[in-house]
C-alpha atoms as a PDB file:
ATOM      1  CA  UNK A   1      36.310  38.852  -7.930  1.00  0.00           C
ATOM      2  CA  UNK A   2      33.243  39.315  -5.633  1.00  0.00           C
ATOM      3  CA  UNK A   3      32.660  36.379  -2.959  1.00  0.00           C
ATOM      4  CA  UNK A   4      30.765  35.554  -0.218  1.00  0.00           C
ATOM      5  CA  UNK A   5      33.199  34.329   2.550  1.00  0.00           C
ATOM      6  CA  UNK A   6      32.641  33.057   6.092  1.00  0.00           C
ATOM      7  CA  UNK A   7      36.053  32.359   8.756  1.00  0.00           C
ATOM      8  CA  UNK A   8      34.161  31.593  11.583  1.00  0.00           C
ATOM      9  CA  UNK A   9      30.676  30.052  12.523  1.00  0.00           C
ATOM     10  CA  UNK A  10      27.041  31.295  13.358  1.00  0.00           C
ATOM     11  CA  UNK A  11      24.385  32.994  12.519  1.00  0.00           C
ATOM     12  CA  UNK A  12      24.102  33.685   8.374  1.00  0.00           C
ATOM     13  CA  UNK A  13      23.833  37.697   8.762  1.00  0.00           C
ATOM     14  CA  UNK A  14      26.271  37.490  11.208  1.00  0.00           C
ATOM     15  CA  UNK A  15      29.046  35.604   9.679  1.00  0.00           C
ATOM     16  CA  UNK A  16      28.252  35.912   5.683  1.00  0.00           C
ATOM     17  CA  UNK A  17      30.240  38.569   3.779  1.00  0.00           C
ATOM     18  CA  UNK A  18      30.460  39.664   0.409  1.00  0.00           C
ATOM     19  CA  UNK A  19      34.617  40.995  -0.366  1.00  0.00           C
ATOM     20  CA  UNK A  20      36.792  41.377  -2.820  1.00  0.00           C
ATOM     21  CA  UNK A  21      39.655  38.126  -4.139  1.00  0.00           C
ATOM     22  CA  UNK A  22      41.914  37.562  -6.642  1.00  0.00           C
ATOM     23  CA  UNK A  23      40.505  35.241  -9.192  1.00  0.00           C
ATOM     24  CA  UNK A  24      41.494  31.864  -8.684  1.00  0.00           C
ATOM     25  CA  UNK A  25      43.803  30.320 -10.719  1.00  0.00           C
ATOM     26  CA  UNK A  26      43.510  26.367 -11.660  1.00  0.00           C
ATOM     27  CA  UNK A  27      46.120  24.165 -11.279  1.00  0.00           C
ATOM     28  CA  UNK A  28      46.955  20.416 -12.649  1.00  0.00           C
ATOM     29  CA  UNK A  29      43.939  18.592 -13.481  1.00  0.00           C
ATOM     30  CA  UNK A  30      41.683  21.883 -12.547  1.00  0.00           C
ATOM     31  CA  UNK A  31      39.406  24.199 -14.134  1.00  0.00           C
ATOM     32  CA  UNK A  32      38.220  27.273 -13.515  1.00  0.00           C
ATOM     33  CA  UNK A  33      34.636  28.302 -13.809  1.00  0.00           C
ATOM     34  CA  UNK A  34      32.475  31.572 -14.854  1.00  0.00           C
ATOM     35  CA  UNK A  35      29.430  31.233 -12.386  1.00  0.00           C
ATOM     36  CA  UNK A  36      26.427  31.677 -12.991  1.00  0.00           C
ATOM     37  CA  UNK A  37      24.236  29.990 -10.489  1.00  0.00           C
ATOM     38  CA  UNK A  38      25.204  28.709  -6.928  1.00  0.00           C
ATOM     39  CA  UNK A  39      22.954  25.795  -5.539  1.00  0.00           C
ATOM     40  CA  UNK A  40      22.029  26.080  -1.872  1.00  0.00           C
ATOM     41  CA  UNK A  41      21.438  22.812  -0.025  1.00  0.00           C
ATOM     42  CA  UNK A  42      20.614  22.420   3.787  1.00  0.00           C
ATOM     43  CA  UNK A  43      24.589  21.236   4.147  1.00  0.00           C
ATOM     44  CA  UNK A  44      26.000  25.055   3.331  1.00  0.00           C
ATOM     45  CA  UNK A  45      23.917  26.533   6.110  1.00  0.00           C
ATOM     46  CA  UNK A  46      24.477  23.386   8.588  1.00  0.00           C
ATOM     47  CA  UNK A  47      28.132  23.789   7.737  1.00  0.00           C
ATOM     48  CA  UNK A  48      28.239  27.805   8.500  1.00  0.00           C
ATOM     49  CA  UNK A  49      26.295  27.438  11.615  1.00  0.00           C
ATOM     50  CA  UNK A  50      28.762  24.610  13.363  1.00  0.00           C
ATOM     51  CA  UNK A  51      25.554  22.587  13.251  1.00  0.00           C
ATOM     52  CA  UNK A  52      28.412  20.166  10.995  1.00  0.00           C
ATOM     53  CA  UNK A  53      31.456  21.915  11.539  1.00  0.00           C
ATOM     54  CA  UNK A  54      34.293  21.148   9.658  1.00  0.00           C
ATOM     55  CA  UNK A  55      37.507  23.105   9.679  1.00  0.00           C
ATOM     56  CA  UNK A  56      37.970  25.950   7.356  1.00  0.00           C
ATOM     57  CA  UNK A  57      41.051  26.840   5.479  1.00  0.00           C
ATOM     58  CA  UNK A  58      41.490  30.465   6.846  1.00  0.00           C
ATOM     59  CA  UNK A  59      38.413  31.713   5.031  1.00  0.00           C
ATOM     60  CA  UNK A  60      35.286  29.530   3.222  1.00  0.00           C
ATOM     61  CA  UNK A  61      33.443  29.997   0.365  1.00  0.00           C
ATOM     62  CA  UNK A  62      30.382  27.925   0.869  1.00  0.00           C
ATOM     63  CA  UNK A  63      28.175  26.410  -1.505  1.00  0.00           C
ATOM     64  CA  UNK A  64      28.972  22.618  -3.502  1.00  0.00           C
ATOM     65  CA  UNK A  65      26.271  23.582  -6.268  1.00  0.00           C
ATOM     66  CA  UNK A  66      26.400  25.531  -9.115  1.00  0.00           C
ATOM     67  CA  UNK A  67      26.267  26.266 -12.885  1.00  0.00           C
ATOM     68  CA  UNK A  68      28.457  28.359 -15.335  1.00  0.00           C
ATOM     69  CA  UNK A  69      31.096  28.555 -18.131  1.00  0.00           C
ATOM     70  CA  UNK A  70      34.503  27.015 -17.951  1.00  0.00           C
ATOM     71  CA  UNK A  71      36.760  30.222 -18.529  1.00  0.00           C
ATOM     72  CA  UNK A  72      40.401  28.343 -18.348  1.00  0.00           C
ATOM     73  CA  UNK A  73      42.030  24.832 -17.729  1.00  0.00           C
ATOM     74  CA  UNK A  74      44.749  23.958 -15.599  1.00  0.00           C
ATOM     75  CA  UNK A  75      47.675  21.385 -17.035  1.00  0.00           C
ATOM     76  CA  UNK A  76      46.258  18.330 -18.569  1.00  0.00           C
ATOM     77  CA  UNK A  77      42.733  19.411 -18.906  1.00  0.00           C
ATOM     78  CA  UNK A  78      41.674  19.592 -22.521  1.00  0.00           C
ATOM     79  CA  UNK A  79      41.887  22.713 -23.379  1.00  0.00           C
ATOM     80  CA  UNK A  80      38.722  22.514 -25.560  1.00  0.00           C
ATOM     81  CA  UNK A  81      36.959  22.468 -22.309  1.00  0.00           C
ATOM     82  CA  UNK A  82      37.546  26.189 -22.225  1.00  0.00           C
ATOM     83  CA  UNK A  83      33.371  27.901 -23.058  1.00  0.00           C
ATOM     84  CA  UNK A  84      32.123  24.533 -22.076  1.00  0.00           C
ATOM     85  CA  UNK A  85      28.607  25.000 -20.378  1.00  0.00           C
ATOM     86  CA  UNK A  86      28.484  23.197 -17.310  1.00  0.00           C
ATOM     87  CA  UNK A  87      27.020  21.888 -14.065  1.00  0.00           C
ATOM     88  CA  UNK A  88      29.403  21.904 -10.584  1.00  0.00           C
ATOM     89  CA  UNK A  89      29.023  19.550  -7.790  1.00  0.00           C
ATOM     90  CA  UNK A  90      30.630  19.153  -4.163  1.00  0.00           C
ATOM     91  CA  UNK A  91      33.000  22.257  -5.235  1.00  0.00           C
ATOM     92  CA  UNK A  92      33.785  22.750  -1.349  1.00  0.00           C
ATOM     93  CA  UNK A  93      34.571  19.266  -0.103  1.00  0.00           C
ATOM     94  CA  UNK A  94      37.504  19.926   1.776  1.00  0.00           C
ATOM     95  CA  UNK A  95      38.279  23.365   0.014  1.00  0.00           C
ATOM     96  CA  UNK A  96      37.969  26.671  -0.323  1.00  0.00           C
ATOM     97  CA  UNK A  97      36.458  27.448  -3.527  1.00  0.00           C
ATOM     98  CA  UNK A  98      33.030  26.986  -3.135  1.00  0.00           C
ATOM     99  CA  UNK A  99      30.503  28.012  -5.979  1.00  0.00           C
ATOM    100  CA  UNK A 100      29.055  31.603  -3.838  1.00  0.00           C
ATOM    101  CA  UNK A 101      31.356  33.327  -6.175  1.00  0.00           C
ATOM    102  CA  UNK A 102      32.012  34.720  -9.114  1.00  0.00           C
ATOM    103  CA  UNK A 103      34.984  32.142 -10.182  1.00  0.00           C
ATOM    104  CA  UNK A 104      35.635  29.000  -8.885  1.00  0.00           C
ATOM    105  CA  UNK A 105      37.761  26.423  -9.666  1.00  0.00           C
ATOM    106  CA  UNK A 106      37.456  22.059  -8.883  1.00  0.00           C
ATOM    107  CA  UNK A 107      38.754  19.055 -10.340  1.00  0.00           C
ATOM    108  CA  UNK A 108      38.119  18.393 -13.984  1.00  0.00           C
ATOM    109  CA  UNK A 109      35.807  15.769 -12.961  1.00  0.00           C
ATOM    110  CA  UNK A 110      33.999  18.154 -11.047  1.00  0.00           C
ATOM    111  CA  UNK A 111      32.490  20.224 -13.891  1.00  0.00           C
ATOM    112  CA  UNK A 112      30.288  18.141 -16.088  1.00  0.00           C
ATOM    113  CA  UNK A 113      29.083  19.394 -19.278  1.00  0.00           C
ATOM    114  CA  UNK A 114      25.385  20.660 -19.611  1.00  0.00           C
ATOM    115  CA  UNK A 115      23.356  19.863 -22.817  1.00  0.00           C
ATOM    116  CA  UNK A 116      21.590  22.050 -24.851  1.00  0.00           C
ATOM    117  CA  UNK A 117      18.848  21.640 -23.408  1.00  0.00           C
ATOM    118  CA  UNK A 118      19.294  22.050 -20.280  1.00  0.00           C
ATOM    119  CA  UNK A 119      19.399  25.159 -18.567  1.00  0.00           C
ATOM    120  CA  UNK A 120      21.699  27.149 -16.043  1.00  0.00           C
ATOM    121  CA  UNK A 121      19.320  26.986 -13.515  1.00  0.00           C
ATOM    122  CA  UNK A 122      18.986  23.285 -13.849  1.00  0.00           C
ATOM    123  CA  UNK A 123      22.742  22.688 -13.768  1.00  0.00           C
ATOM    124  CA  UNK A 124      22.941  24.310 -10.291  1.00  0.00           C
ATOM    125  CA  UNK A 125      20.239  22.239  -8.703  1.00  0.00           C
ATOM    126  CA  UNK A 126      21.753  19.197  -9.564  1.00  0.00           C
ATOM    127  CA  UNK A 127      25.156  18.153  -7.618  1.00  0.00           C
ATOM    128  CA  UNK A 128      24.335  17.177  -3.824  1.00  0.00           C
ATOM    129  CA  UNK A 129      20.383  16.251  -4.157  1.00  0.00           C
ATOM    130  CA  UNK A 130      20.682  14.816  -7.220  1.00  0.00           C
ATOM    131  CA  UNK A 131      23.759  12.674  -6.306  1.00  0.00           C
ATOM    132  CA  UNK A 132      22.666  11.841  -3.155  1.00  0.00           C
ATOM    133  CA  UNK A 133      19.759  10.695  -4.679  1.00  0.00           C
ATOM    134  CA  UNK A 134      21.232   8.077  -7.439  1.00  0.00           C
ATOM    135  CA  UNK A 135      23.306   6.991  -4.348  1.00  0.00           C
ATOM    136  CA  UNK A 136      20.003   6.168  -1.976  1.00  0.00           C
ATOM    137  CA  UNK A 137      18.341   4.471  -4.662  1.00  0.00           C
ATOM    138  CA  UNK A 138      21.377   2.662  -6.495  1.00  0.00           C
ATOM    139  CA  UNK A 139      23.448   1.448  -4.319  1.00  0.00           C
ATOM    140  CA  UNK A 140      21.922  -2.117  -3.417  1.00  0.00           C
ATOM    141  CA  UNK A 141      21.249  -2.462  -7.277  1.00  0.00           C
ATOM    142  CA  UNK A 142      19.251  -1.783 -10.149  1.00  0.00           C
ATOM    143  CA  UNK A 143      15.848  -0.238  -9.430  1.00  0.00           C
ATOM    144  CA  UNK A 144      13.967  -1.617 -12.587  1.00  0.00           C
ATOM    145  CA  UNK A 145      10.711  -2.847 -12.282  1.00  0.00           C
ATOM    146  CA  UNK A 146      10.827  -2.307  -8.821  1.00  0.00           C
ATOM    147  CA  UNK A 147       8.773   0.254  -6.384  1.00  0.00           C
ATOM    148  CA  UNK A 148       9.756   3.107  -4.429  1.00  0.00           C
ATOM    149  CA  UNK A 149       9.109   4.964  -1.637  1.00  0.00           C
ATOM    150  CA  UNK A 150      10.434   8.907  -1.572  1.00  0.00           C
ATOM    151  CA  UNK A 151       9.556  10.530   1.728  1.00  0.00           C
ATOM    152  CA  UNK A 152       9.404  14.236   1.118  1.00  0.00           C
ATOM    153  CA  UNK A 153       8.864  14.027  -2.458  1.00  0.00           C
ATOM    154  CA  UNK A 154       8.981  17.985  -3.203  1.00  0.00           C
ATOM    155  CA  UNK A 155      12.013  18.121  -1.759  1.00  0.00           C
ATOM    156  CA  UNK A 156      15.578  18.325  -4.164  1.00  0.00           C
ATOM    157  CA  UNK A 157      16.588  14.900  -3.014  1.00  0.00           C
ATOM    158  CA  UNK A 158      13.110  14.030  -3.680  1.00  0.00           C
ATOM    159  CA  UNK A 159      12.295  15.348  -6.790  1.00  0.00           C
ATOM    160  CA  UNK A 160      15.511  13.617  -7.981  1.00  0.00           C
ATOM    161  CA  UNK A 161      14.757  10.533  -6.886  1.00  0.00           C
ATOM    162  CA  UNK A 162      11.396  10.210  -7.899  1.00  0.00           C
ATOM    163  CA  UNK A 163      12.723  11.116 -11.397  1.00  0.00           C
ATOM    164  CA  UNK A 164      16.023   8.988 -11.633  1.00  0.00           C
ATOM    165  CA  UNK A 165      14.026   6.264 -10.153  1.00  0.00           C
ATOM    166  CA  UNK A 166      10.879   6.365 -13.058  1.00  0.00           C
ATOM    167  CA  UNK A 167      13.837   7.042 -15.564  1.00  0.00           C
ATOM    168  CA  UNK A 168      15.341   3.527 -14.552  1.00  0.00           C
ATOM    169  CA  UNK A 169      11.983   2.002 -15.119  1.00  0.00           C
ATOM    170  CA  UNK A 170      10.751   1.585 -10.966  1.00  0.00           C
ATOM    171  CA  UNK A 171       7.039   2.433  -9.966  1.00  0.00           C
ATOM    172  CA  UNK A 172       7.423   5.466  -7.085  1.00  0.00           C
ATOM    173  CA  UNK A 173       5.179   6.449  -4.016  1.00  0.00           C
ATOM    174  CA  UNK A 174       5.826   9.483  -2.707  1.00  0.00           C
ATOM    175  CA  UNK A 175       5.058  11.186   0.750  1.00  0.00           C
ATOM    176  CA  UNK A 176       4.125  15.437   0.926  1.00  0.00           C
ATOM    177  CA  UNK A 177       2.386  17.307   3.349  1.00  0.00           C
ATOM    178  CA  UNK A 178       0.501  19.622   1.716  1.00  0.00           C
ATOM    179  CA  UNK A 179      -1.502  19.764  -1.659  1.00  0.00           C
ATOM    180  CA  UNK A 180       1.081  22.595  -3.209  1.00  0.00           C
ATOM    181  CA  UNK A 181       3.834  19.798  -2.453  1.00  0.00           C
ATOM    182  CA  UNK A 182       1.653  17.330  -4.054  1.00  0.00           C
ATOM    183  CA  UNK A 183       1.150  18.982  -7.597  1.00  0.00           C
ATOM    184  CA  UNK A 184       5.200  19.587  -7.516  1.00  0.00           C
ATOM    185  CA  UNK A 185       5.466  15.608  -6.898  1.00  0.00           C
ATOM    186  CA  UNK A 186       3.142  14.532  -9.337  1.00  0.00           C
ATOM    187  CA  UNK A 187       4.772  16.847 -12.104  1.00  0.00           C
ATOM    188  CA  UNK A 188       7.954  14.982 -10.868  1.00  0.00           C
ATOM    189  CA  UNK A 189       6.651  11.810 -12.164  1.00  0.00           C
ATOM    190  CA  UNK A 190       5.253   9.858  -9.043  1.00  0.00           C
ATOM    191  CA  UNK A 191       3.130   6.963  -9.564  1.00  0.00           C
ATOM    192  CA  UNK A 192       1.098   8.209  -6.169  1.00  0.00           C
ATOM    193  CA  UNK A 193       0.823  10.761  -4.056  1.00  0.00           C
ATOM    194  CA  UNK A 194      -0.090  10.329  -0.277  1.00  0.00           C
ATOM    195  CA  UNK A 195       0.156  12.858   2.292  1.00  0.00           C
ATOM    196  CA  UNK A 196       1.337  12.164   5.379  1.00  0.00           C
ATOM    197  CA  UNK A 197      -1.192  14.218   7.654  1.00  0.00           C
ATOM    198  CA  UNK A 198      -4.235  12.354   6.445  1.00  0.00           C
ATOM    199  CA  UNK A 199      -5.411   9.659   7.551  1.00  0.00           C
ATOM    200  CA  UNK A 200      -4.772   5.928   6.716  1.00  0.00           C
ATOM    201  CA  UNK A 201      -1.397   6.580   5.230  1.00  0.00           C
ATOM    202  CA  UNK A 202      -0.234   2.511   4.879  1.00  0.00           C
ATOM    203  CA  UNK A 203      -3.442   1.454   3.917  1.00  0.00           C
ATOM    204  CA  UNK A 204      -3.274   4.140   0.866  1.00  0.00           C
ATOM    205  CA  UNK A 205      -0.195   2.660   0.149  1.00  0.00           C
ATOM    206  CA  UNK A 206      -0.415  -1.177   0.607  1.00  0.00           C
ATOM    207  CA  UNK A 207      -3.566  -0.728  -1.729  1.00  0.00           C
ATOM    208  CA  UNK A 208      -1.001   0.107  -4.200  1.00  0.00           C
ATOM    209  CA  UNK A 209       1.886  -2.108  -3.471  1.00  0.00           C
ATOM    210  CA  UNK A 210       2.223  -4.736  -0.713  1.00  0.00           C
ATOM    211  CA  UNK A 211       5.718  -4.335  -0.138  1.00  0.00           C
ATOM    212  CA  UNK A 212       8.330  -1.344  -1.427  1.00  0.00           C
ATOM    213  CA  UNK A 213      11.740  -2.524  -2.440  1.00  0.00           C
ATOM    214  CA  UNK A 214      13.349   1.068  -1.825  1.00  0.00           C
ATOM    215  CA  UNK A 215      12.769   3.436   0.800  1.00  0.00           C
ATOM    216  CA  UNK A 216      14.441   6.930   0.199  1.00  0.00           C
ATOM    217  CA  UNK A 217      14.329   8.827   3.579  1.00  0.00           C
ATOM    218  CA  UNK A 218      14.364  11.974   4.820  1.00  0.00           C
ATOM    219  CA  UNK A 219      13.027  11.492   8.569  1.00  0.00           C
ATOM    220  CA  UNK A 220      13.811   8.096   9.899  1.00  0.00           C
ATOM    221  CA  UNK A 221      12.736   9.136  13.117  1.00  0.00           C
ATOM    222  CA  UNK A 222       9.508   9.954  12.089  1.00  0.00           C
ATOM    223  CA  UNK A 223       8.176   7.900   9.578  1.00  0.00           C
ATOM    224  CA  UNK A 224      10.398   4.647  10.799  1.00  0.00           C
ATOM    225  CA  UNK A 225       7.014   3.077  11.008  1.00  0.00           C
ATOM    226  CA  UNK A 226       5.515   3.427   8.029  1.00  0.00           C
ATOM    227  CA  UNK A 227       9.097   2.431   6.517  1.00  0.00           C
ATOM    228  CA  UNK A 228       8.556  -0.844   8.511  1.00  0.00           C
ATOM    229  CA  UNK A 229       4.808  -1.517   7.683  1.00  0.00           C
ATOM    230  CA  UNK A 230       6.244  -1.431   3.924  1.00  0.00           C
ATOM    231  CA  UNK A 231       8.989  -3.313   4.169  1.00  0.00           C
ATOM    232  CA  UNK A 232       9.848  -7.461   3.365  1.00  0.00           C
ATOM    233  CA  UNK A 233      12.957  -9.170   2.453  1.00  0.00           C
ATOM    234  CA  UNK A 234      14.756  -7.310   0.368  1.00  0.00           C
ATOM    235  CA  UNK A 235      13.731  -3.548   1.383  1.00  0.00           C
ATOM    236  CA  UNK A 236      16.283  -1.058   1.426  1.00  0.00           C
ATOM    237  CA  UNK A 237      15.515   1.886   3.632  1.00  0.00           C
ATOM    238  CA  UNK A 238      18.069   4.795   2.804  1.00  0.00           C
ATOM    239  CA  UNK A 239      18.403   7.488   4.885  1.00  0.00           C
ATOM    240  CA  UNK A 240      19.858  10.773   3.681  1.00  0.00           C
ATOM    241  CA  UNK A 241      19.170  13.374   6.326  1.00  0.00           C
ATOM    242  CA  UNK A 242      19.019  13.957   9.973  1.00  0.00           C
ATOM    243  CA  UNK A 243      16.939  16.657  11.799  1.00  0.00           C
ATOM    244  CA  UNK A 244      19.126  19.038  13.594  1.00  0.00           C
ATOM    245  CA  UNK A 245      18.442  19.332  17.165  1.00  0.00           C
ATOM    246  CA  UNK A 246      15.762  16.256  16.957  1.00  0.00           C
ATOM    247  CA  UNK A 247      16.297  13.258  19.150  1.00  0.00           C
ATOM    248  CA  UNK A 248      17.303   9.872  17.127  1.00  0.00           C
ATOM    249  CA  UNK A 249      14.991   7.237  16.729  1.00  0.00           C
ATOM    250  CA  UNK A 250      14.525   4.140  18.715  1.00  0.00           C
ATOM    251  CA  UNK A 251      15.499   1.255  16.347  1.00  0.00           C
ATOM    252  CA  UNK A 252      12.955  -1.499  17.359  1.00  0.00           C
ATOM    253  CA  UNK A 253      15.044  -4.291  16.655  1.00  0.00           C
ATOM    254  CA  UNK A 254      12.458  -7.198  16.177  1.00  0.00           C
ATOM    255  CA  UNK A 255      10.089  -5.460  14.427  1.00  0.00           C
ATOM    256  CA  UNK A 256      13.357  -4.964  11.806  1.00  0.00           C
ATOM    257  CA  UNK A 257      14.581  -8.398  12.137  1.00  0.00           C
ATOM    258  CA  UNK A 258      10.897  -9.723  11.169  1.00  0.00           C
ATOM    259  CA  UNK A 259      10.820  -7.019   8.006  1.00  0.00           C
ATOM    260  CA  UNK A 260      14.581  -8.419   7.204  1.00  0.00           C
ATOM    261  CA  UNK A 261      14.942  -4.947   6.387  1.00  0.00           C
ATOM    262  CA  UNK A 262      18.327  -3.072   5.825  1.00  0.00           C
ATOM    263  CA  UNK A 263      19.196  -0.049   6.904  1.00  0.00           C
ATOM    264  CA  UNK A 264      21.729   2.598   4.536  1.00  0.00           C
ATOM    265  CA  UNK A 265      23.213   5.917   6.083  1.00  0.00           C
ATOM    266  CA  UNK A 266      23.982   7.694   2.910  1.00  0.00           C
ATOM    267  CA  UNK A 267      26.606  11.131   3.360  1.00  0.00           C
ATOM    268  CA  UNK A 268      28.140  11.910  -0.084  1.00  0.00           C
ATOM    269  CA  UNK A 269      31.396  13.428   2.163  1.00  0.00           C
ATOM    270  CA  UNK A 270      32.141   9.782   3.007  1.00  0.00           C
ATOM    271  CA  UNK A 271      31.256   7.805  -0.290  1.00  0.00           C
ATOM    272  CA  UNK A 272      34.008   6.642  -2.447  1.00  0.00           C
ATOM    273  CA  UNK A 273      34.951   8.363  -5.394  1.00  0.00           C
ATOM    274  CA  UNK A 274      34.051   5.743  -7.868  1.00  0.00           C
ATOM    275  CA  UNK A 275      30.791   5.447  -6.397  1.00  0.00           C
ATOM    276  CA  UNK A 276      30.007   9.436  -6.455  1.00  0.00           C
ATOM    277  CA  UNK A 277      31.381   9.328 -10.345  1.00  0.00           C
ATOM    278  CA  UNK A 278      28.986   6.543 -10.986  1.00  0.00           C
ATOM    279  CA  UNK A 279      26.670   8.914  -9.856  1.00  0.00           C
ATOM    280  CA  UNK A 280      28.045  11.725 -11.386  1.00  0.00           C
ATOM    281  CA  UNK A 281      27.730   9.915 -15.048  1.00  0.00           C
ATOM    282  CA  UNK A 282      23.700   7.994 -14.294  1.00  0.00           C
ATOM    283  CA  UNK A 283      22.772  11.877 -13.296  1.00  0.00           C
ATOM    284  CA  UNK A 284      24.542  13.236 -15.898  1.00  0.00           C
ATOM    285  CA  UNK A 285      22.886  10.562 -18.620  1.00  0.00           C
ATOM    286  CA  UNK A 286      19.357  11.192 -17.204  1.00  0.00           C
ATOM    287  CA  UNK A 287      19.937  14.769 -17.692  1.00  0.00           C
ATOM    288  CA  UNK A 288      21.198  14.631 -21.486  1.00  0.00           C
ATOM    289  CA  UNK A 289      17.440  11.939 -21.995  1.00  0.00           C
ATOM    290  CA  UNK A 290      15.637  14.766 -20.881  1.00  0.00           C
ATOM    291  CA  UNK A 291      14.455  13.034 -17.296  1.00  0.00           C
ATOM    292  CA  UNK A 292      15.651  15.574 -14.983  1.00  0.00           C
ATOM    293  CA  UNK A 293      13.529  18.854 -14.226  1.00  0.00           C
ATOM    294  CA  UNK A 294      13.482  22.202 -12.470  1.00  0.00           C
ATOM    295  CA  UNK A 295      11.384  22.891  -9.231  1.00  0.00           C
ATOM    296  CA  UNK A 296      10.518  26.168  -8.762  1.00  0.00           C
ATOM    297  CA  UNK A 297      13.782  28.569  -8.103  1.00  0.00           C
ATOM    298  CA  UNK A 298      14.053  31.311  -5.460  1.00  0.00           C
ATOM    299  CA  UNK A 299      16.621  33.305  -7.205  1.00  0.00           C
ATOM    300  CA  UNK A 300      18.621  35.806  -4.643  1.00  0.00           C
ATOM    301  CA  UNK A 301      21.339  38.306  -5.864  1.00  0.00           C
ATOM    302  CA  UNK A 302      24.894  37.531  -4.380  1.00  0.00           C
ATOM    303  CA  UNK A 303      24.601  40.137  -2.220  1.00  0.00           C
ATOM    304  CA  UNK A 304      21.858  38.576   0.033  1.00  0.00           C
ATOM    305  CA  UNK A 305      23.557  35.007   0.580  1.00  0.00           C
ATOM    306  CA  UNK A 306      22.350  35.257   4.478  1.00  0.00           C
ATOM    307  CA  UNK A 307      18.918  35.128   3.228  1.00  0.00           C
ATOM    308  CA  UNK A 308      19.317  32.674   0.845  1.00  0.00           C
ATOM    309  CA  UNK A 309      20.725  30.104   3.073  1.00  0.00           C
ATOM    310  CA  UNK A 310      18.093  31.096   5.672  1.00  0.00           C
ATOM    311  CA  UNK A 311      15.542  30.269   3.303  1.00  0.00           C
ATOM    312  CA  UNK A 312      16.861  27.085   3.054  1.00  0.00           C
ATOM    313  CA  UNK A 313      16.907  26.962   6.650  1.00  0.00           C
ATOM    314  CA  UNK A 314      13.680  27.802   6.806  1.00  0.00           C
ATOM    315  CA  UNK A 315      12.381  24.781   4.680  1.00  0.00           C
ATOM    316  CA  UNK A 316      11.392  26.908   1.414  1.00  0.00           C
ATOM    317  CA  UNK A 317       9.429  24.808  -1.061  1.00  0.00           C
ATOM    318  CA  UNK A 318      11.540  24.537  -4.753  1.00  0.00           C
ATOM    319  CA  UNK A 319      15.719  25.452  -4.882  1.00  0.00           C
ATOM    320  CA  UNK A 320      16.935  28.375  -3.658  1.00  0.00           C
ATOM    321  CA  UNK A 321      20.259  29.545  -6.119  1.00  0.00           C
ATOM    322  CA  UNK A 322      22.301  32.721  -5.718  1.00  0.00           C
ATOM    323  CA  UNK A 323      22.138  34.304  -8.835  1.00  0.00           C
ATOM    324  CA  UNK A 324      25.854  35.314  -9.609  1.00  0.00           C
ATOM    325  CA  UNK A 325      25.914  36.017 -13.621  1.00  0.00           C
END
């Protein structure tokens, strides 16, 4: 089978390469998986570059994302799994088989049907943003009734969040920086749209809520204020991402003792199974209600996998997949 393999780090073009493997088989509790779309998040390329190292068994196949056809089942897997349509997450936590292929193969659990109506490309921009998502806005409780803030609404995690989070009934604010990013947040569902290089930002927003009960977060370090000027007893400020290279933020400690705010760290490598499953099935149920949508895809051809994580890299508005089918 064609893959794209990396057995050292750096640069994409440098390290990337398309060869030639045998066709992984699946083993007990496994399946293997036709691919047909391979989601690229920010971790792939932070994980090829050493910017997150993390050891590699003799070669990688990157990518956690992706989309395809269950082709066979290992022992005790149902075996009328087999031409299943279905969406793969976190396929290279702490293996090889990652989805920038044209077979992979992950835990049963790990390949979760798609409905009708939902397509390929949808499947394979689910898995990482998505589930990070449910896990920022779920895991200090139910988010009914409720309001939420989503920095970086146009984002994957953002999009997601904004839609799980209407889907469980909350009110969402979002944050963009442009008026493209803005239209893509709105068709998401948000409630309203402020962006961040106007003017007046918390006063746009405490004219529509005095308080937010979530706070999913993309840039701590820069919008730690806002998340402050927002926040009462109660507030749950979730942050999901870290700029590479960027200094941390100074935590003013009083000024988050007198918010009683909390503060989650959310990295799905680290979350407990059960709580990425629970995930796994709220995502999944949204999905099959018709909640969840597409942003606008950058497909690239296997081939050019270096570009398509440097795209990424690069901050490209909508999800970048490698089309493999």
């Amino acid at each position: 089978m064609k893959a794209v393999v990396y057995d050292r780090l750096g640069a994409a073009a440098d390290v990337l390469r398309v060869v030639d493997l045998p066709r992984p088989e699946p083993g007990p509790g496994e399946v293997r998986v036709r691919v047909s779309f391979s989601g690229v998040n920010p971790t792939d390329w932070k994980s090829r570059s050493g910017a997150t190292a993390r050891p590699a068994d003799e070669f990688q196949i990157p990518h956690h994302d992706g989309s395809g056809v269950i082709d066979a089942v290992g022992p005790g897997v149902d075996e009328d799994r087999v031409g299943q349509r279905v969406w793969v997450w976190m396929a290279a936590a702490g293996r090889r088989w990652g989805t920038a292929a044209e077979w992979t193969v992950v835990s049963d659990q790990q390949a979760v049907a798609l409905p009708t109506g939902a397509s390929l490309e949808l499947g394979a921009s689910l898995g990482v943003p998505a589930v990070t998502a449910h896990r920022c806005l779920f895991a200090d409780g139910d988010v009914a009734g409720r309001t939420v803030l989503v920095a970086g609404g146009a984002g994957a995690v953002g999009h997601f969040a904004i839609q799980l989070a209407r889907h469980a009934g909350a009110r969402v604010v979002t944050t963009v920086s442009s008026a493209a990013k803005a239209e893509l947040a709105r068709a998401a569902g948000a409630d309203l749209v402020v962006n961040y290089r106007e003017p007046d930002v918390l006063e746009r927003i405490r004219a529509f809520t005095e308080q937010v009960d979530r706070v999913v977060e993309v840039n701590l370090a820069a919008n730690l204020s806002l998340d402050l000027g927002l926040s009462g007893p109660g507030t749950v400020v979730s942050v999901y991402a870290a700029n590479h290279g960027a200094a941390d933020p100074e935590l003013p400690i009083r000024a988050c003792m007198g918010a009683n705010v909390v503060l989650r760290f959310v990295l799905l490598y680290g979350v407990p199974i059960a709580d990425l499953l629970r995930g796994v099935t709220a995502v999944s149920a949204a999905l099959e209600a018709g909640a969840l949508t597409e942003l606008p895809v950058h497909r690239f051809p296997l081939e050019e996998c270096a570009a398509a994580q440097d795209a990424v890299q690069s901050g490209a508005v909508g999800k970048v997949l490698l089309d493999v089918g």
